[in-house]
N, C-alpha and C. Protein backbone atom coordinates (compact mmCIF):
# COMPACT_ATOMS: atom_id res chain seq x y z
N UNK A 1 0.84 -1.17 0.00
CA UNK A 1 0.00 0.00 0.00
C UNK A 1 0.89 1.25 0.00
N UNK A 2 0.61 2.19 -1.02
CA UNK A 2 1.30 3.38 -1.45
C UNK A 2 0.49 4.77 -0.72
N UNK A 3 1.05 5.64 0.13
CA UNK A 3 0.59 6.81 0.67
C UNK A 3 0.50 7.94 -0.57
N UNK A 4 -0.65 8.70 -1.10
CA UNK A 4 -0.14 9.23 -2.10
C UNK A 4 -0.68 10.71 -1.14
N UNK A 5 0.17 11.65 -1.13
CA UNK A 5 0.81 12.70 -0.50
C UNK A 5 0.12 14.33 -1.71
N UNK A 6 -1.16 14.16 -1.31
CA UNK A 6 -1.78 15.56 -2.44
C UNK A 6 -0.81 17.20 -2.37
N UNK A 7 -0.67 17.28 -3.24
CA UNK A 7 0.16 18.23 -3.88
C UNK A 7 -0.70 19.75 -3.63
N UNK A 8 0.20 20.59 -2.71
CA UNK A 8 -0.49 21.84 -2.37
C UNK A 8 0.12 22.73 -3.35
N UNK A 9 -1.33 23.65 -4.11
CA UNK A 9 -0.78 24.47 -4.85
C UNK A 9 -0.67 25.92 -4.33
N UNK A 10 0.15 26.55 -4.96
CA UNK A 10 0.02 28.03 -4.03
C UNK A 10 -0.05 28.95 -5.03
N UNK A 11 -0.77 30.36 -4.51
CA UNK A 11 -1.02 31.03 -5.80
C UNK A 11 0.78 31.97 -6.60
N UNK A 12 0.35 32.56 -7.73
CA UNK A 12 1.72 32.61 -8.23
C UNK A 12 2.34 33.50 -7.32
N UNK A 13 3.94 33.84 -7.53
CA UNK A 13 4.37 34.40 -6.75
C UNK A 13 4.20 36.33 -7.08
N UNK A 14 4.62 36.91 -5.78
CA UNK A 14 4.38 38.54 -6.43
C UNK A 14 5.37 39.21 -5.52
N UNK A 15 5.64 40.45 -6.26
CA UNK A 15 6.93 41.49 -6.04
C UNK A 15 6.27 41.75 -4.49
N UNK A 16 7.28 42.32 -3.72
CA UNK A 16 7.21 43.24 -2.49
C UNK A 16 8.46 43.59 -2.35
N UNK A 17 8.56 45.15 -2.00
CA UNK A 17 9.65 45.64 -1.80
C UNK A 17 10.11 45.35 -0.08
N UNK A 18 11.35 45.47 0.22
CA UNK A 18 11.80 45.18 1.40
C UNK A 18 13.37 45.82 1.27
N UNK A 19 12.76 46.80 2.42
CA UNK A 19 14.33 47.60 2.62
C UNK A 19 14.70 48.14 0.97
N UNK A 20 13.96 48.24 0.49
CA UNK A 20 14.28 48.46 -1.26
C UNK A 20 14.81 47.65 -1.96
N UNK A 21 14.52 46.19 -1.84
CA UNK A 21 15.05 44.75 -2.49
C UNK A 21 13.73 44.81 -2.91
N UNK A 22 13.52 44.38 -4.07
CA UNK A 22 12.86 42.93 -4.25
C UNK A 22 12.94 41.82 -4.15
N UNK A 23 11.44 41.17 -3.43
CA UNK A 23 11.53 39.97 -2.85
C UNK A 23 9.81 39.60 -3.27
N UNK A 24 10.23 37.97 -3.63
CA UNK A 24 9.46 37.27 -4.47
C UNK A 24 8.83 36.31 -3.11
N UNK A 25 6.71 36.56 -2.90
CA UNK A 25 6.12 36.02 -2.25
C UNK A 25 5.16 35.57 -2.66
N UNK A 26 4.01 34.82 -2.13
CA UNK A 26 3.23 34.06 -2.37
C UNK A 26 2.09 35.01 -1.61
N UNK A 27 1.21 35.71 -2.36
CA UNK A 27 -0.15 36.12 -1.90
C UNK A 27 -0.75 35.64 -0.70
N UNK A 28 -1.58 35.97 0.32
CA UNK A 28 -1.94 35.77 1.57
C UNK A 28 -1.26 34.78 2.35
N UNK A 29 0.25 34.61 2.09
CA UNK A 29 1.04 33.93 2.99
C UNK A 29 1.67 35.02 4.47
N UNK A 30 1.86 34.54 5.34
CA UNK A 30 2.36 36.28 6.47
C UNK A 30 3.26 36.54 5.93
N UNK A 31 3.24 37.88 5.80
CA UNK A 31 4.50 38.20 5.57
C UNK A 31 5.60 38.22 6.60
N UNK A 32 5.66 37.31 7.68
CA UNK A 32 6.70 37.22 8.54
C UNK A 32 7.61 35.58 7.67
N UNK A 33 6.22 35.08 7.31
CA UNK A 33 6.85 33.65 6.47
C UNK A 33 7.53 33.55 5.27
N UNK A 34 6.75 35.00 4.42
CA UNK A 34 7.54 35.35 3.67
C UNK A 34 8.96 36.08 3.51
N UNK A 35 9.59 36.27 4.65
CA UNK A 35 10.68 37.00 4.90
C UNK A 35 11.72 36.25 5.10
N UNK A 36 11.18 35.30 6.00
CA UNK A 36 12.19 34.25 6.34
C UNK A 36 12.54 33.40 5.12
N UNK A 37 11.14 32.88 4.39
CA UNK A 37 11.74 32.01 3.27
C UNK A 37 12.92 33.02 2.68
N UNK A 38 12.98 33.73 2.25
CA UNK A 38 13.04 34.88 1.29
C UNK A 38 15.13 34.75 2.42
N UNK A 39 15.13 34.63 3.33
CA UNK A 39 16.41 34.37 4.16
C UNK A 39 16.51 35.99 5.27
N UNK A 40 15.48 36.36 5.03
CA UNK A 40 15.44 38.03 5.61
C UNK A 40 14.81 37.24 7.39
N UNK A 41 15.86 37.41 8.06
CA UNK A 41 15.37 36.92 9.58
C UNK A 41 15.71 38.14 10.39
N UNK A 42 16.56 39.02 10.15
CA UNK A 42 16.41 40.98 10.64
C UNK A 42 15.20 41.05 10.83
N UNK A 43 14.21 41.43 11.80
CA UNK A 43 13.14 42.36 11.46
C UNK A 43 13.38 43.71 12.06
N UNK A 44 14.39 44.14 12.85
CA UNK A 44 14.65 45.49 13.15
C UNK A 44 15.40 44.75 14.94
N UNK A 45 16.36 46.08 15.31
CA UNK A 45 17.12 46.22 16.34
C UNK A 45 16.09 46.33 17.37
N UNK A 46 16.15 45.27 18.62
CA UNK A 46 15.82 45.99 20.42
C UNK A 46 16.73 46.28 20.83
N UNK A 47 16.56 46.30 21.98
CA UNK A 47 17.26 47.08 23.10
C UNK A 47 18.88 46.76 22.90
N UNK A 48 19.01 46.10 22.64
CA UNK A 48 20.41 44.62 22.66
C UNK A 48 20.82 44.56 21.51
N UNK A 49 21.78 45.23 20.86
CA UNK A 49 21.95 44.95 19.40
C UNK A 49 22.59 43.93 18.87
N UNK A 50 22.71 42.92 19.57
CA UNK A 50 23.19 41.52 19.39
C UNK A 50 22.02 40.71 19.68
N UNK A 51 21.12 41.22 20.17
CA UNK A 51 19.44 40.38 19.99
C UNK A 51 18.57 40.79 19.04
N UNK A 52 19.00 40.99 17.51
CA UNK A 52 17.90 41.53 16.69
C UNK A 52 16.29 41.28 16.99
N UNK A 53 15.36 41.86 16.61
CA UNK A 53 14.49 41.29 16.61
C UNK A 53 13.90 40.97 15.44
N UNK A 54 12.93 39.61 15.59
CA UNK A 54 12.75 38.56 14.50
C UNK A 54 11.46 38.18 14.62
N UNK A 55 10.79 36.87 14.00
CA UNK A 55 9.46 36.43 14.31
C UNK A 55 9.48 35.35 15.43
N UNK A 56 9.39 35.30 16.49
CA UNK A 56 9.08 34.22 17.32
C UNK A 56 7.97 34.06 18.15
N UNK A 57 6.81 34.17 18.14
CA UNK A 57 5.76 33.17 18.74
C UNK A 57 4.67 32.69 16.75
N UNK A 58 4.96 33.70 16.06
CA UNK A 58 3.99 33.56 14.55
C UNK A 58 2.89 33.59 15.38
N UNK A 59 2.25 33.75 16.28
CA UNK A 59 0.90 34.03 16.38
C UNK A 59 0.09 35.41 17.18
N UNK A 60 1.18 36.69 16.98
CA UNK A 60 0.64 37.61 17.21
C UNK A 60 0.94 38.06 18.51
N UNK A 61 1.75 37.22 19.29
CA UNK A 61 1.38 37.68 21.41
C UNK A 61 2.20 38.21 21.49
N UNK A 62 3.92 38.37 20.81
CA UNK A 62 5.05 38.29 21.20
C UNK A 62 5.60 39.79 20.74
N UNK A 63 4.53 40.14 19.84
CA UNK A 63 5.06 41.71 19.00
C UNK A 63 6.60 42.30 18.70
N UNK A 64 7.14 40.55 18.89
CA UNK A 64 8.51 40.60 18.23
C UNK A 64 8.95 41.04 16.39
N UNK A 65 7.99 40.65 15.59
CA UNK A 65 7.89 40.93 14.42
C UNK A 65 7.64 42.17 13.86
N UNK A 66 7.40 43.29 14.91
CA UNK A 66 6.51 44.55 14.06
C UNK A 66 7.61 45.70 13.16
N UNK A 67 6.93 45.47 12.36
CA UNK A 67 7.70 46.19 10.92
C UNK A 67 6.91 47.37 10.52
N UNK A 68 7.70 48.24 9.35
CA UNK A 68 6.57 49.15 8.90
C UNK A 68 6.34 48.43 7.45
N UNK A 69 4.67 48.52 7.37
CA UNK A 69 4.41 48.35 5.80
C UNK A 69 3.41 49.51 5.77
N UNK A 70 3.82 50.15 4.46
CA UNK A 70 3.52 51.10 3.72
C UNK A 70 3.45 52.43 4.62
N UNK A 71 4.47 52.02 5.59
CA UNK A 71 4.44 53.43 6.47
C UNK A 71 3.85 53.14 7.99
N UNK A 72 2.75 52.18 8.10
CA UNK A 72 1.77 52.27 9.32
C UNK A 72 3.00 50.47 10.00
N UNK A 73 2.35 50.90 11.13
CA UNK A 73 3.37 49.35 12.05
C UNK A 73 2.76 48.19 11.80
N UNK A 74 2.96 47.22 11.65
CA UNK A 74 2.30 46.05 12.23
C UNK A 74 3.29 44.90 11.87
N UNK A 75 2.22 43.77 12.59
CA UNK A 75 3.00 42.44 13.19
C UNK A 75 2.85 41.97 11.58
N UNK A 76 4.40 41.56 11.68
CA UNK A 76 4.84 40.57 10.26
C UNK A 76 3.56 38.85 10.68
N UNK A 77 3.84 38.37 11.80
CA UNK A 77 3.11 37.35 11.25
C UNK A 77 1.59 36.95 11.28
N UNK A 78 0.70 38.23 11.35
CA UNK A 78 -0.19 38.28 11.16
C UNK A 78 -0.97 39.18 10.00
N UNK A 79 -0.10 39.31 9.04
CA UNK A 79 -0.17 40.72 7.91
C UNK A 79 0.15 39.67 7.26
N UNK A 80 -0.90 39.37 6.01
CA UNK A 80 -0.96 38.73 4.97
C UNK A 80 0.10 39.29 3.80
N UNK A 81 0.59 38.87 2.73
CA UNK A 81 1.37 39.54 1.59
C UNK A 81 0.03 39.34 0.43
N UNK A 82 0.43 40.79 -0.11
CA UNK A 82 -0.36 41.58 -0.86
C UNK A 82 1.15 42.29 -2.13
N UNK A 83 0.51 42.03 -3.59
CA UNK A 83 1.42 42.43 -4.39
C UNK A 83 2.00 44.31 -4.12
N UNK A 84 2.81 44.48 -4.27
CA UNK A 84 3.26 45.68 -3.97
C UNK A 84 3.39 46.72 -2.47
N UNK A 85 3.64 45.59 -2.05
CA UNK A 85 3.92 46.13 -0.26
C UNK A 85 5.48 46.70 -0.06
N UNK A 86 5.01 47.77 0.56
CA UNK A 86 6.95 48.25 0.51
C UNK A 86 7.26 47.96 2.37
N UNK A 87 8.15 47.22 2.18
CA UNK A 87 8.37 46.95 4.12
C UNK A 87 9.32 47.64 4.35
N UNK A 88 9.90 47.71 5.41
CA UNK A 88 10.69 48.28 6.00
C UNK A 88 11.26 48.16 7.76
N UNK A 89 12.14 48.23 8.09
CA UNK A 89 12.40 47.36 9.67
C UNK A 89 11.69 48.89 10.68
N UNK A 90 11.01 48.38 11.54
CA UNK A 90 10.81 49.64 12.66
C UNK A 90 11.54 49.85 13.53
């Protein structure tokens, strides 16, 4: 007996600017997931500049992730990616 393993499709990929890179994501994926794939694990300096801060709880409690997109703050892993988002570290 053979496990056959269904094939997830994802929608195509789309531009977002970051720090003024382009970087190639997948539509309503977080954009905290998309950063990391992407190898971007910076999300901006705390207190400790040898403790960057990054995404660690992905579910919103930890407000370790908060970035600027399009100017206003919010949490990378609860902010969907949307084509033409310009990010930036807060």
């Amino acid at each position: 007996m053979s496990l056959r393993i269904p094939q997830i499709a994802c929608p195509a990929p789309v531009t977002i600017t970051v720090e003024g890179q382009p970087v190639a994501a997948h539509p309503g994926e977080s954009l905290a997931a998309a950063l990391i794939a992407a190898g971007l694990w910076r999300f901006g300096e705390g207190e400790d500049p040898a403790r960057p801060r990054t995404a660690f709880c992905m579910m919103g409690v930890c407000q370790q992730c908060l970035l600027r997109l399009d100017g206003r703050l919010v949490q990378a892993c609860l902010t969907p990616v949307a084509a033409g988002q310009e990010v930036t570290c807060a």
